[in-house]
Protein backbone atom coordinates (compact mmCIF):
# COMPACT_ATOMS: atom_id res chain seq x y z
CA UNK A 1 -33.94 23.10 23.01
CA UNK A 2 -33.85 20.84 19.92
CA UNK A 3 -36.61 21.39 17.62
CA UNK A 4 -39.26 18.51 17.52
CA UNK A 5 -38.74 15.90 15.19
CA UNK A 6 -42.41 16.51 13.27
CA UNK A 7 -40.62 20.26 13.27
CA UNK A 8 -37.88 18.85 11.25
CA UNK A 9 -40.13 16.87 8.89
CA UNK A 10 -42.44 19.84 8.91
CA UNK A 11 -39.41 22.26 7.17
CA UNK A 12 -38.24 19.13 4.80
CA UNK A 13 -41.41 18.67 3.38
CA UNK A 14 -41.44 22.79 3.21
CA UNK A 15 -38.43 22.51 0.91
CA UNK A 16 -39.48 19.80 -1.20
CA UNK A 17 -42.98 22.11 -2.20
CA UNK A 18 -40.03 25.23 -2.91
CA UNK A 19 -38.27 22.82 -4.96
CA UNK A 20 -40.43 20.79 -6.66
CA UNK A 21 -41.98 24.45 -7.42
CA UNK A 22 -38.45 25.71 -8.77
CA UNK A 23 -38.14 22.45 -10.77
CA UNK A 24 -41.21 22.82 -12.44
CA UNK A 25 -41.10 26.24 -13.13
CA UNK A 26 -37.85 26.21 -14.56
CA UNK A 27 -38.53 23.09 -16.57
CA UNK A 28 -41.31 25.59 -18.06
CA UNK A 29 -39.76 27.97 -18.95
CA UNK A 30 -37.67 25.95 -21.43
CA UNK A 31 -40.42 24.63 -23.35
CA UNK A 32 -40.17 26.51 -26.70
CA UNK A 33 -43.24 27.81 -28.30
CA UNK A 34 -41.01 29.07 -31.35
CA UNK A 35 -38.60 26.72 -31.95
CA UNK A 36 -36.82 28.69 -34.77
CA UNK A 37 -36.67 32.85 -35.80
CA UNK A 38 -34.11 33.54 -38.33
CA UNK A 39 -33.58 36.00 -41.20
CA UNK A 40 -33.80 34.51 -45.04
CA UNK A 41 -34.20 36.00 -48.13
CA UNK A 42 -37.44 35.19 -50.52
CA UNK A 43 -35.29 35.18 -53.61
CA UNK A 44 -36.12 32.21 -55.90
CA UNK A 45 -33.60 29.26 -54.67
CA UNK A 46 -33.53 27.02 -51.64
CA UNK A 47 -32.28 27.44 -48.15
CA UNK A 48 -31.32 25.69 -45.11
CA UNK A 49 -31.41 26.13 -41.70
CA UNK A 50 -29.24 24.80 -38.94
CA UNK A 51 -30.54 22.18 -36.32
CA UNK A 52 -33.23 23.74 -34.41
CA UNK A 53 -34.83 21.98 -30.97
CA UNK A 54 -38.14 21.11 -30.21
CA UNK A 55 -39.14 20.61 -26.84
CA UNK A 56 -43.33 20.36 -26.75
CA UNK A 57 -45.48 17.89 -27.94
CA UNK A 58 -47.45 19.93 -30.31
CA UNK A 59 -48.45 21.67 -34.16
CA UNK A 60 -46.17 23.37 -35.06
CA UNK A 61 -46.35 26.37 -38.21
CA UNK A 62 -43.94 27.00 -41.05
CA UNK A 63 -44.22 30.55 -41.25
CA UNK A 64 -42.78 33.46 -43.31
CA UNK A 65 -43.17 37.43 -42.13
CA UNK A 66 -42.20 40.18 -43.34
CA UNK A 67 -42.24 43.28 -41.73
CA UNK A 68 -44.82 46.50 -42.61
CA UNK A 69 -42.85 49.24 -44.66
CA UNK A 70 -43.60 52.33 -46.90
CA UNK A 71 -42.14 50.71 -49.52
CA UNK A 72 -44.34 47.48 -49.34
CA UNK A 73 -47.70 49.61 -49.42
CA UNK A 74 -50.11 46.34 -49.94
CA UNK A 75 -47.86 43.63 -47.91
CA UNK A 76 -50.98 41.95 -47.28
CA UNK A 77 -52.11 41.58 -50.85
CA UNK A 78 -48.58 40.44 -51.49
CA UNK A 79 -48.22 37.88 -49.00
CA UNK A 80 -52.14 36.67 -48.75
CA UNK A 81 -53.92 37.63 -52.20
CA UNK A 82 -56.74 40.00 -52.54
CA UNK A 83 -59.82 39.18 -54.43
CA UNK A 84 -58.64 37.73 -57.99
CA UNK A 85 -54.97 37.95 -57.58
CA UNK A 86 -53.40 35.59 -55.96
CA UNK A 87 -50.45 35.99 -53.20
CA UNK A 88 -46.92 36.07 -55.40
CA UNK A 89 -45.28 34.09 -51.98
CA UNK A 90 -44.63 30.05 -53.50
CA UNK A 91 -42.84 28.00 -51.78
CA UNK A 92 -42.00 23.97 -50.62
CA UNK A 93 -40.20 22.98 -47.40
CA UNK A 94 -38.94 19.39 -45.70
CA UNK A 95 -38.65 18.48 -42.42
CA UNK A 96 -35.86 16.09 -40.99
CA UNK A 97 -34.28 14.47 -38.42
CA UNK A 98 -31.05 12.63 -38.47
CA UNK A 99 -30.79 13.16 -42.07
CA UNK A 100 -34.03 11.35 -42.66
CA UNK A 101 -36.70 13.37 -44.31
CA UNK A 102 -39.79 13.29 -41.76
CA UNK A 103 -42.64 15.71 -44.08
CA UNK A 104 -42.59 17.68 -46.38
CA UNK A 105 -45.08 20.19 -47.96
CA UNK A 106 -45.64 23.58 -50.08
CA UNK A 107 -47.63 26.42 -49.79
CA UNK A 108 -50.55 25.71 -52.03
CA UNK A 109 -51.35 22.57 -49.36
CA UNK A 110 -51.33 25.53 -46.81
CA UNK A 111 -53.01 29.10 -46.62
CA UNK A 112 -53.01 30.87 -43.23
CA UNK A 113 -52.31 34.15 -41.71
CA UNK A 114 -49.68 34.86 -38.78
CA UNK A 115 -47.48 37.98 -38.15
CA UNK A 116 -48.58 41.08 -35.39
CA UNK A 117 -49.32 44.62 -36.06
CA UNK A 118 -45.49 45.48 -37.13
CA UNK A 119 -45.51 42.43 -39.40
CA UNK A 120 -47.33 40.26 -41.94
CA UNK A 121 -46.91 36.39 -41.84
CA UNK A 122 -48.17 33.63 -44.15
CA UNK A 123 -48.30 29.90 -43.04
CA UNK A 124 -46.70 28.09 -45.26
CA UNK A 125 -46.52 24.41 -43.74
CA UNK A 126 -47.77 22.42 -40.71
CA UNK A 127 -46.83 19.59 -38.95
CA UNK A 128 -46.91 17.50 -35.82
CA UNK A 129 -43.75 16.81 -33.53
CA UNK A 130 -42.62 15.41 -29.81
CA UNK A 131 -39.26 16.72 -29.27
CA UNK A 132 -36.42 16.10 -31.37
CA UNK A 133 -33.83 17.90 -33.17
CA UNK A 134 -34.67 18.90 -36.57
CA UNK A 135 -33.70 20.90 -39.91
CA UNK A 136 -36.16 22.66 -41.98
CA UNK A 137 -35.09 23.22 -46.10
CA UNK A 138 -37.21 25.75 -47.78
CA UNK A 139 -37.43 26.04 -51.60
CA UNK A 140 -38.73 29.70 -52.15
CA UNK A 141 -40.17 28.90 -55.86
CA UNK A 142 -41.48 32.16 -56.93
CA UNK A 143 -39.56 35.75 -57.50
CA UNK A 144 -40.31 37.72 -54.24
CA UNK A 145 -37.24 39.40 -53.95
CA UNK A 146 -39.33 43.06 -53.77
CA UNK A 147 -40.42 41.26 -50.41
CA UNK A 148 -36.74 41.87 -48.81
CA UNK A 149 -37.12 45.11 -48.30
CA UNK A 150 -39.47 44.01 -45.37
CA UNK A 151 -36.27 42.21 -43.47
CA UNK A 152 -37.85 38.42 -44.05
CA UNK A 153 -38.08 35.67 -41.43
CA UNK A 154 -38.77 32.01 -41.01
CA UNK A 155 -40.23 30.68 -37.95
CA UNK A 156 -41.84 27.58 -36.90
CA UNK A 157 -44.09 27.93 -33.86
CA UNK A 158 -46.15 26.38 -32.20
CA UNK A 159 -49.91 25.93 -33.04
CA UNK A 160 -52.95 26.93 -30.80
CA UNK A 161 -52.58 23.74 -28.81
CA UNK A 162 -49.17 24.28 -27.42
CA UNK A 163 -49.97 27.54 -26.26
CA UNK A 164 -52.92 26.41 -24.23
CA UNK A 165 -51.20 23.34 -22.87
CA UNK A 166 -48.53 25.31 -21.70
CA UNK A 167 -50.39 28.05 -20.09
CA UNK A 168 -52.30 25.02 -18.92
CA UNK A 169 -49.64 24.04 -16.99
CA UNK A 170 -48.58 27.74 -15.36
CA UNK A 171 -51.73 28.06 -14.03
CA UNK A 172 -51.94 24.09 -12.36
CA UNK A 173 -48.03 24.65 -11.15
CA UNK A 174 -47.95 26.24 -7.65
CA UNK A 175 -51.42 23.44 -7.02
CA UNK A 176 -49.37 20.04 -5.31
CA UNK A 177 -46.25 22.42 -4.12
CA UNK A 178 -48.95 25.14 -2.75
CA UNK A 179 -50.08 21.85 -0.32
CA UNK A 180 -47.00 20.82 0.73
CA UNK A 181 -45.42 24.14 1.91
CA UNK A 182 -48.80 24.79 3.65
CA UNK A 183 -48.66 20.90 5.00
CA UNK A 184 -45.07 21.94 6.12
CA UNK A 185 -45.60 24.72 7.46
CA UNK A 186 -48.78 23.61 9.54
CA UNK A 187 -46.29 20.97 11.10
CA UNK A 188 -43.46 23.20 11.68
CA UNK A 189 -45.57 25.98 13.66
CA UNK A 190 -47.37 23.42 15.49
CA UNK A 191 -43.64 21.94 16.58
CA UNK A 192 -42.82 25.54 17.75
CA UNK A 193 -46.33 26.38 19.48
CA UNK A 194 -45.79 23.41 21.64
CA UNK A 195 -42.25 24.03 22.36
CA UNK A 196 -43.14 26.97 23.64
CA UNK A 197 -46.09 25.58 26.04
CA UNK A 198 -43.27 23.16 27.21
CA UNK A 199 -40.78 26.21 28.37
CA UNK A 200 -43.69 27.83 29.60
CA UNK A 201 -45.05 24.43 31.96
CA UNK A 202 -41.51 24.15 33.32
CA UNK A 203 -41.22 27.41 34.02
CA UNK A 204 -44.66 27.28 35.95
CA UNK A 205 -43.67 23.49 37.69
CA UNK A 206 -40.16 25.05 38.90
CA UNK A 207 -41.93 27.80 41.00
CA UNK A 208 -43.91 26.01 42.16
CA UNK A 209 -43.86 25.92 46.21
CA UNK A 210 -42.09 22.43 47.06
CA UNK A 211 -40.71 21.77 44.04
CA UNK A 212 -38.43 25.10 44.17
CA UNK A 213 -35.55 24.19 46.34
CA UNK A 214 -35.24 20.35 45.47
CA UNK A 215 -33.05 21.34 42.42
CA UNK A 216 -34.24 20.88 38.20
CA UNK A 217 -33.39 16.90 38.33
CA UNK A 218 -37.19 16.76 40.01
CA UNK A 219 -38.61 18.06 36.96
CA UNK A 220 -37.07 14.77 35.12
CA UNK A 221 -39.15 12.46 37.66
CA UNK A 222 -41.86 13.94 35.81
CA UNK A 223 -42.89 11.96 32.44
CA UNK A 224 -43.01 14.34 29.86
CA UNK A 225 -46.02 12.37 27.89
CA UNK A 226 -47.85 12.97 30.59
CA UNK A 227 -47.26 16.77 30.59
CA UNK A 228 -46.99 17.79 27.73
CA UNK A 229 -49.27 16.26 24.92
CA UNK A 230 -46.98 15.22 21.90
CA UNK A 231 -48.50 16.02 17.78
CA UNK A 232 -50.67 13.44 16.91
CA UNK A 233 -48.86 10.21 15.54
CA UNK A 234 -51.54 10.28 12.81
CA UNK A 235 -50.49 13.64 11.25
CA UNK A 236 -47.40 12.86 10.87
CA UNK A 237 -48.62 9.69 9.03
CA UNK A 238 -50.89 11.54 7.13
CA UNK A 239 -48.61 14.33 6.01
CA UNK A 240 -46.18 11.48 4.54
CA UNK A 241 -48.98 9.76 3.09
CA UNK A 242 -50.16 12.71 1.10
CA UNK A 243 -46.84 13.38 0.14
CA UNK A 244 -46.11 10.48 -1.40
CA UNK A 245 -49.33 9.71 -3.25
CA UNK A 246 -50.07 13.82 -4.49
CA UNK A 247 -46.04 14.52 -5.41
CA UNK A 248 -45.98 11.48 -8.06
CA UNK A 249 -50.08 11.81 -9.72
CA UNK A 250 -48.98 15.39 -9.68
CA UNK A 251 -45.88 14.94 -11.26
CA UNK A 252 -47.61 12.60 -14.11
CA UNK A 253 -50.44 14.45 -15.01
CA UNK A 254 -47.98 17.90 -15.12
CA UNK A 255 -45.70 16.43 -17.48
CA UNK A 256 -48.68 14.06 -19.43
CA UNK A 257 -50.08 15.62 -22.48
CA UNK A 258 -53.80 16.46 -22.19
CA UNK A 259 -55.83 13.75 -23.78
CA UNK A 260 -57.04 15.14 -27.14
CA UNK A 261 -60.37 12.40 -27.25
CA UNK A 262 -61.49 10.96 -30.81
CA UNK A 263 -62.73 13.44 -33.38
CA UNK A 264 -66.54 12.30 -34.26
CA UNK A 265 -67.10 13.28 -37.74
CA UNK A 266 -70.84 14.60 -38.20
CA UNK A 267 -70.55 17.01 -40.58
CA UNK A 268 -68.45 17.99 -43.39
CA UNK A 269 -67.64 21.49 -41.67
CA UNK A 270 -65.81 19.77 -39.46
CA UNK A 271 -62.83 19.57 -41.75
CA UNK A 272 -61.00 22.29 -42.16
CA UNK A 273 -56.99 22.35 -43.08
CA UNK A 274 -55.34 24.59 -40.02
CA UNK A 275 -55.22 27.56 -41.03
CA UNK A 276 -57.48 27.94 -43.64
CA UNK A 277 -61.16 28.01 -44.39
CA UNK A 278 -61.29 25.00 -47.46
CA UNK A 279 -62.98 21.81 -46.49
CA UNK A 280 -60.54 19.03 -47.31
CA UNK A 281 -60.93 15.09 -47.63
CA UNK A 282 -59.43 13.14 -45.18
CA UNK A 283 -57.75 9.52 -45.81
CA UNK A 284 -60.02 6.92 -45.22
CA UNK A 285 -58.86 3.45 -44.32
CA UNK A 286 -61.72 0.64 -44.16
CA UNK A 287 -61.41 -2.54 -42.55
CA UNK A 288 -63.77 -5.13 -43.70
CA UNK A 289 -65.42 -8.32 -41.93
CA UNK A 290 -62.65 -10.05 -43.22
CA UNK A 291 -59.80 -7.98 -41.82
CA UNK A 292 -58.89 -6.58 -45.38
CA UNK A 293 -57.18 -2.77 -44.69
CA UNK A 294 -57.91 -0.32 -47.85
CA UNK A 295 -55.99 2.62 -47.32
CA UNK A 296 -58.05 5.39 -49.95
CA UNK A 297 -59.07 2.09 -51.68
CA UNK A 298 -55.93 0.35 -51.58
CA UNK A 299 -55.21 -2.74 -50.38
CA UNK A 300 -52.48 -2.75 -47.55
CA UNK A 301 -51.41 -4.94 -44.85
CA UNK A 302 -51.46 -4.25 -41.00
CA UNK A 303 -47.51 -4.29 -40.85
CA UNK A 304 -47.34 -2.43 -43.64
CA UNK A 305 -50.16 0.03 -42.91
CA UNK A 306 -47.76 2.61 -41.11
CA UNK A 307 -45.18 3.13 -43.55
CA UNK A 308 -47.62 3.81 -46.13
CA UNK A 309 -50.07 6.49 -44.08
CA UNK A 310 -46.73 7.76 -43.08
CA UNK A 311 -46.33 8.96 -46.79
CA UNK A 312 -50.14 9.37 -47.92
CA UNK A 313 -49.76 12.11 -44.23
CA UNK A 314 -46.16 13.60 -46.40
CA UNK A 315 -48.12 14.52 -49.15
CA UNK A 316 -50.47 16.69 -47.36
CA UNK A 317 -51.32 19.40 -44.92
CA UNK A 318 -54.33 18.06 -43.04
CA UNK A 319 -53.90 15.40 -41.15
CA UNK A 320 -57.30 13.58 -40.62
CA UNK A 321 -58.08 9.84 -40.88
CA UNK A 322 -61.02 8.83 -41.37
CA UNK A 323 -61.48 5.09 -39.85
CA UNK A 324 -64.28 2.68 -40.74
CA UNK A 325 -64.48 -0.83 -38.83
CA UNK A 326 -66.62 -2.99 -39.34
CA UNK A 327 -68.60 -3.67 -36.50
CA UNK A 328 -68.40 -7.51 -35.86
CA UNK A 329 -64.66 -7.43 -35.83
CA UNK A 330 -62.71 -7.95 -32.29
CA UNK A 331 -61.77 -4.85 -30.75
CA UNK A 332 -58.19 -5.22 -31.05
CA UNK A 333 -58.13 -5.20 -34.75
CA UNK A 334 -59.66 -1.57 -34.40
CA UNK A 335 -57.81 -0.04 -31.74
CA UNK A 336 -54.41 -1.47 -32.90
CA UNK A 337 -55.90 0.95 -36.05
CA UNK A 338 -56.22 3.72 -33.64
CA UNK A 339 -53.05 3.35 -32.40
CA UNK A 340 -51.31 3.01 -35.71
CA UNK A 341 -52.90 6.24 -36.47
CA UNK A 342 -52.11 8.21 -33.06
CA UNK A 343 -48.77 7.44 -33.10
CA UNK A 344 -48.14 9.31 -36.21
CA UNK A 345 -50.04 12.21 -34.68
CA UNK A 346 -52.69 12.25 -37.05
CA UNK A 347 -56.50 12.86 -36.49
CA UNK A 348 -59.06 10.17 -36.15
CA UNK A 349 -62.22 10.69 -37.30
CA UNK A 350 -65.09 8.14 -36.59
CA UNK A 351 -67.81 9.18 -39.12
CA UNK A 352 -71.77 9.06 -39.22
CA UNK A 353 -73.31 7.44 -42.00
CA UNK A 354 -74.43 11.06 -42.61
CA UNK A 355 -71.29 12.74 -42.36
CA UNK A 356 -70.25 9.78 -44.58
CA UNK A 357 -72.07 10.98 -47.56
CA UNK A 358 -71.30 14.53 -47.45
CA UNK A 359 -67.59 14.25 -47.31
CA UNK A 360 -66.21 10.43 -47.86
CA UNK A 361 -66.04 8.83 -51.20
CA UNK A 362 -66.76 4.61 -52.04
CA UNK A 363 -68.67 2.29 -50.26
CA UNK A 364 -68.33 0.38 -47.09
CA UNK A 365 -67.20 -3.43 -47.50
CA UNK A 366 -69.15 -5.17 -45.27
């Protein structure tokens, strides 16, 4: 007998959850949390790497290790400074993309730790990217070369964020295809259970005294909706309706970043470079009642207000913006702001007039 055709909807709806699954999983396990590992030396002079891939939205680290030897006794004093002297690791990097420089920085603009127990690491540069290929040229400016001995690398990883988005995502992955093998497989075994009671009626109806000897082409007099009861029009409906409104949310809010909110600034401590304990300032671009834009106190246009946070962002490590609007101005003057600001990936800060004081510089023109 020819399966049912809910049966047959029942096992493609089965598949789609085991690929969709596959998809996803395999789509995840391409996503690159270090996006570059590759031996250099820390002799003074510059290097370059090849095109390296990134593949997450995230932070990502400039970072140096070198690994623990007998030879390199105090590796950490070396690489991180203890008490009054200062780590002997210097160095500058740039980031590009097509042959366009994107950012650029040095260690002194960033002072973290990295590395695991066979290895000591030093963060020497952050920065923000979505996807792209890019190149990474590192100036090593100081005379490490007694750090060699410890086999050198350069990596850039990714920071605390991409880790927890990703693992984010393992754990909400089997969620939408979970439902639809189960939704499947409901269909599929209800197909066969009443398959079954079918055999088992006619089987029944043939013995049955009178209808034995008058041949099986009595048994088609019968109707079959009125002997068998048929799967509910409604769960087939249903099944396709949940199938086409959970496979596409599901698929949106997999791939979709998770929404990182507005900072609110209400203290100084809340400023903090990544990867290190100093407070820093952040930019600060005012917009007056008369839609003037000061950018650290000076004057720029809207159109031209990206370019030039674009290189005020270049020039350092934290990348905070503190934005104050005046109040009586329309919305869209201040969210095209926050939008100017997002897309280049930095922070916005909204500040108290408290948090104002202890960390922000100048007066508000209003």
């Amino acid at each position: 007998m020819a399966m049912r055709s809910s049966g047959r909807i029942g096992i493609a709806i089965l598949l789609a959850g085991v690929a969709l699954y596959a998809g996803c999983r395999y789509w995840l396990t391409t996503r690159k949390l270090i996006a570059l590992d590759m031996p250099i030396s820390l002799s003074r002079g510059q290097l370059r790497t090849e095109e390296f891939g990134i593949n997450l939205d995230s932070g990502y680290y400039v970072e140096i290790e070198v690994e623990k030897t007998p030879s390199l006794g105090n590796l950490e004093c070396l690489m991180w400074g203890c008490y009054d002297t200062p780590a002997i690791l210097k160095a500058q990097w740039t980031l590009s993309s097509a042959g366009q420089v994107e950012l650029s920085g040095s260690s002194d603009r960033t002072n973290g730790a990295s590395g695991n127990l066979g290895a000591v690491g030093r963060d020497v540069g952050y920065f923000r990217c979505s996807g792209g290929r890019q190149r990474l040229d590192v100036e090593v400016l100081s005379d490490t070369t007694i750090l060699n001995a410890g086999n050198p690398r350069l990596k850039v990883e990714a920071d605390g964020e991409g880790y927890d988005r990703v693992n984010r995502l393992y754990d909400e992955l089997p969620l939408v295809p979970g439902m639809l093998v189960v939704i499947g497989g409901t269909l599929v075994l209800l197909s066969l259970t009443e398959e079954n009671a079918e055999q088992s009626t006619a089987i029944e109806v043939s013995a049955a005294p009178g209808i034995r000897h008058q041949g099986a082409d009595s048994l088609r007099r019968f109707p079959r909706r009125a002997l068998f009861s048929g799967l509910p029009p409604f769960a087939v409906i249903a099944a396709f309706t949940l199938m086409l409104v959970l496979i596409p949310l599901w698929l949106v809010t997999f791939w979709k970043e998770s929404s990182k909110g507005i900072w609110v600034l209400t203290s100084s401590r809340s400023l903090k470079t990544p990867g290190s304990d100093q407070l820093v300032k952040p930019l600060i671009l005012r917009i007056d009642k008369q839609n003037r834009w000061l950018l650290d106190g000076k004057p720029v246009s809207p159109d031209a207000f990206p370019n030039a946070l674009k290189e005020s962002l270049n020039r350092r490590s934290d990348w905070f913006v503190y934005l104050d609007a005046n109040p009586e101005l329309p919305f869209g003057v201040t969210a095209g702001a926050m939008d100017m600001i997002q897309g280049l990936h930095a922070h916005i800060i909204l500040g108290t007039p408290s948090a104002e004081k202890q960390c922000c510089t100048g007066t508000s023109n209003r």
